[in-house]
Protein backbone atom coordinates (compact mmCIF):
# COMPACT_ATOMS: atom_id res chain seq x y z
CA UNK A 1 -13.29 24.63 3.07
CA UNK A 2 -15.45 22.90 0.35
CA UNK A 3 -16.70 19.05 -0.10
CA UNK A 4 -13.50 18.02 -1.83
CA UNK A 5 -11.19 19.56 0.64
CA UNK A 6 -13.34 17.63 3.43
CA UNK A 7 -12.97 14.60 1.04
CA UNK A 8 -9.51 14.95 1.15
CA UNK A 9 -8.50 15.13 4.55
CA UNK A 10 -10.99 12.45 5.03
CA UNK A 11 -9.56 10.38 2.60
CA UNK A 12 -6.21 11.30 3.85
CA UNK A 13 -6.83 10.21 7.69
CA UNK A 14 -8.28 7.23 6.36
CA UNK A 15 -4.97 6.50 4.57
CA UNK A 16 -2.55 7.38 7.96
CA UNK A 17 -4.65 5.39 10.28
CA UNK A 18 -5.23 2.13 8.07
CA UNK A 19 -1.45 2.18 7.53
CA UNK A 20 -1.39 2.79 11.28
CA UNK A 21 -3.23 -0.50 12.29
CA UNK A 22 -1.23 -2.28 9.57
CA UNK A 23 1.99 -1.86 11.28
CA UNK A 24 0.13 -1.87 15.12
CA UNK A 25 -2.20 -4.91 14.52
CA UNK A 26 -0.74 -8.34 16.11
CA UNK A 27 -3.18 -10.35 14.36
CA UNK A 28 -1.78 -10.61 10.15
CA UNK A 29 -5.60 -10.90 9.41
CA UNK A 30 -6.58 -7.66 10.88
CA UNK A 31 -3.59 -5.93 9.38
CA UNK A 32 -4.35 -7.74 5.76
CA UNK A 33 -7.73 -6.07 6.96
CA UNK A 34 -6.50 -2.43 7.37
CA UNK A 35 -4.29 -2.60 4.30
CA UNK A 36 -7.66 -3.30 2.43
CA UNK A 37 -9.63 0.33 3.72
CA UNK A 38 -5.59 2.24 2.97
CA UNK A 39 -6.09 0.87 -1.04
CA UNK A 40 -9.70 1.51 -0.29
CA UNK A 41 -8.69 5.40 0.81
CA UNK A 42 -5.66 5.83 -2.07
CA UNK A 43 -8.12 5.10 -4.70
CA UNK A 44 -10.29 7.63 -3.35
CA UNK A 45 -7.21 10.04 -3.93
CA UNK A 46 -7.11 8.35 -7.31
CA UNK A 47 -10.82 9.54 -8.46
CA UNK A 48 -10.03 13.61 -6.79
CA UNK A 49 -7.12 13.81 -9.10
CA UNK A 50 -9.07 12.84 -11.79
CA UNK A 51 -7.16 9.57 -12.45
CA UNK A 52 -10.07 6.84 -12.76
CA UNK A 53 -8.95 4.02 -14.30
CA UNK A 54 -6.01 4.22 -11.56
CA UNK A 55 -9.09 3.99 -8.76
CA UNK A 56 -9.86 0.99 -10.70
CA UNK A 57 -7.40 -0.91 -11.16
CA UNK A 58 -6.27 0.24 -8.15
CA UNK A 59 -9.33 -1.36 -6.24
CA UNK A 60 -9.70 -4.67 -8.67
CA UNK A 61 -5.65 -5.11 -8.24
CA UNK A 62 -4.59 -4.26 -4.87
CA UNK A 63 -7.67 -4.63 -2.87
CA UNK A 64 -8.95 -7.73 -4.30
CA UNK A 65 -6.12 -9.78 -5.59
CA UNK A 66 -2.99 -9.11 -3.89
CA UNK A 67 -5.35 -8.82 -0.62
CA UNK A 68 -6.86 -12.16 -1.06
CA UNK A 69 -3.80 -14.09 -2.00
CA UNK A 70 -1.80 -12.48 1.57
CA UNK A 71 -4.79 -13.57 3.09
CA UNK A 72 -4.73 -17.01 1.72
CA UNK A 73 -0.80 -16.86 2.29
CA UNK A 74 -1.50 -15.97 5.74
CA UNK A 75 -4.20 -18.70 6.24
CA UNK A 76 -1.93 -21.18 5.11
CA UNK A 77 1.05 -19.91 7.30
CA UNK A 78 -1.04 -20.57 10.11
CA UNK A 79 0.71 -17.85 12.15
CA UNK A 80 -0.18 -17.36 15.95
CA UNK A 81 1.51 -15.69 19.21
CA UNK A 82 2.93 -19.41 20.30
CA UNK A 83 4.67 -19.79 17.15
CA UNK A 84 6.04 -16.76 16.74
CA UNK A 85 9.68 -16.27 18.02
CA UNK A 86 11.21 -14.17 20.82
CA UNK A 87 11.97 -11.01 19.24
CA UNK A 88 14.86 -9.10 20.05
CA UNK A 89 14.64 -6.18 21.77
CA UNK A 90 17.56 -4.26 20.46
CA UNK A 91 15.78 -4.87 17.39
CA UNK A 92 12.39 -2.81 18.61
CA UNK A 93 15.10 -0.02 19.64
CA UNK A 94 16.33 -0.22 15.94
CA UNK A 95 13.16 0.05 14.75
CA UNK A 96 12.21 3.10 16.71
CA UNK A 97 14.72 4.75 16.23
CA UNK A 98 13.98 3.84 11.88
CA UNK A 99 10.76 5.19 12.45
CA UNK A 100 11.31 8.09 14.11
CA UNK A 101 13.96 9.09 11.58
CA UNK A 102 11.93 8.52 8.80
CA UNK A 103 9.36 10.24 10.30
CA UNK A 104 11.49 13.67 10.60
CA UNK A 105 13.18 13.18 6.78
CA UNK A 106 9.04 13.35 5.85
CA UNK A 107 8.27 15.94 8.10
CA UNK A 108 11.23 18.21 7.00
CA UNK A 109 10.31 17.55 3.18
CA UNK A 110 6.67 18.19 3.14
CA UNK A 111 8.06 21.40 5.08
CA UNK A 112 10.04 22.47 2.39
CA UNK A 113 7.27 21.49 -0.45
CA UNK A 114 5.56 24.66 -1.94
CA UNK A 115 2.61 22.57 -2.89
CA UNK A 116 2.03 21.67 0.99
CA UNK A 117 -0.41 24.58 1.30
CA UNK A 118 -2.48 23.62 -1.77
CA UNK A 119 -2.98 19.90 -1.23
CA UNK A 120 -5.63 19.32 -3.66
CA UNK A 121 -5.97 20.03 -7.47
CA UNK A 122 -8.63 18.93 -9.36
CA UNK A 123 -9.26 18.43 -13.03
CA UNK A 124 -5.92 19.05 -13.68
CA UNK A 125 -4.25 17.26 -16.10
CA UNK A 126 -5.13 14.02 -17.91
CA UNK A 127 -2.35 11.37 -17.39
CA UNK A 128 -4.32 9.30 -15.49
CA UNK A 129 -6.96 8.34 -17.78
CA UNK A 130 -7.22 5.06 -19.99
CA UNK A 131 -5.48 6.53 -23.06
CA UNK A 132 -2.59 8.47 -21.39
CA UNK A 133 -1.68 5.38 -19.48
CA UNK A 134 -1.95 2.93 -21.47
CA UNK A 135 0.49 4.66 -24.22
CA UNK A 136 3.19 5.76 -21.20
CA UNK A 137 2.96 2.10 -20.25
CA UNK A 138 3.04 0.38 -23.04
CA UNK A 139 5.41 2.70 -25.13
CA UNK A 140 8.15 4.39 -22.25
CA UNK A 141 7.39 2.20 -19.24
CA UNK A 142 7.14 -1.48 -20.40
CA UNK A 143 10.71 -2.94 -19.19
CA UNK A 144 9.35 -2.21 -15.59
CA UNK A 145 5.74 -3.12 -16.27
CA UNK A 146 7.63 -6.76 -17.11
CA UNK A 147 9.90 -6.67 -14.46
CA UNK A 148 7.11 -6.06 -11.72
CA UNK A 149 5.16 -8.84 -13.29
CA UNK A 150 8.07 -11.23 -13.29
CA UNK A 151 9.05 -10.12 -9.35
CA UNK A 152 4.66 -10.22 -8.76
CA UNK A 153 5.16 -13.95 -10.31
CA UNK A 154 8.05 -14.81 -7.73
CA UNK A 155 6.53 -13.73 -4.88
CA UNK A 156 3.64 -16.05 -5.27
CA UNK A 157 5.87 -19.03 -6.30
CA UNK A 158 8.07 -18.13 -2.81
CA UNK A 159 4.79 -18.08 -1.15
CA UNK A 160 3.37 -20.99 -2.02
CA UNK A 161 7.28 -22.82 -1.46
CA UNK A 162 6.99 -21.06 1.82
CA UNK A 163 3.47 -22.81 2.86
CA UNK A 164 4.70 -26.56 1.51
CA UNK A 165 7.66 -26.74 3.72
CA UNK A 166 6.06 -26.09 7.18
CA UNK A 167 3.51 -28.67 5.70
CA UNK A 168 6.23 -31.37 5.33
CA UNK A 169 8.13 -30.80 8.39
């Protein structure tokens, strides 16, 4: 096993368990937290595949923007254990039971993948630098570059609406 094997796996626990504490965490700002080291992690993955700019953009996009803005959103929702309703239990059983599925449909695929054995590939390929991606998304990929900016546009305007009313009331 070499250094970028090592970095992989590294990178790769990194990933599960910040996702992990995302979805465990009670407190939002500790899971806002964890979601920061995952994007922290996937742009690590980013750079060993040889995709920089992706690492980037990837760190100046997810980890600082979106991050700060669900924090703010958060903030502003001022949401604690005595506000938060009951929850249903049938609805944790659902959720299991979600989970647990999803968990075997993932299992069962990366089972079947060939490429399972040989996780990382290195300086392969080129699509994820500046040039490459900025021609595929500017030439066969801009109707859903616009349409995740427009839906990126409504979820802060919802967010913001969302604040203002608890304000009011």
């Amino acid at each position: 096993m070499n250094i970028t094997q090592i970095l992989f796996w590294l990178l790769s626990v990194l990933t599960l368990g910040g996702a992990l504490l995302v979805v465990i965490c009670k407190n939002p700002v500790h899971s806002i937290l964890s979601l920061i080291v995952t994007f922290f992690a996937i742009s690590g993955h980013y750079i060993l595949l040889n995709a920089q700019f992706l690492a980037i953009v990837n760190i100046i996009v997810y980890a600082g923007a979106i991050m700060v803005l669900f924090l703010f959103v958060v903030m502003l929702m001022n949401l604690n254990a005595a506000s938060e309703p009951q929850r249903n239990k049938y609805l944790l059983y659902g959720g299991t039971i979600a989970g647990g599925s999803l968990l075997i449909v993932l299992v069962a695929a990366l089972k079947q993948s060939g490429d399972a054995m040989n996780p990382v590939q290195l300086k392969t390929g080129s699509i994820g630098l500046v040039g490459h991606l900025g021609k595929a998304l500017f030439t066969d990929y801009v109707g859903p570059f616009e349409i995740s900016s427009v839906l990126f546009l409504s979820a802060m305007v919802g967010a913001v609406i969302i604040s203002k009313k608890e304000h009011q009331a």
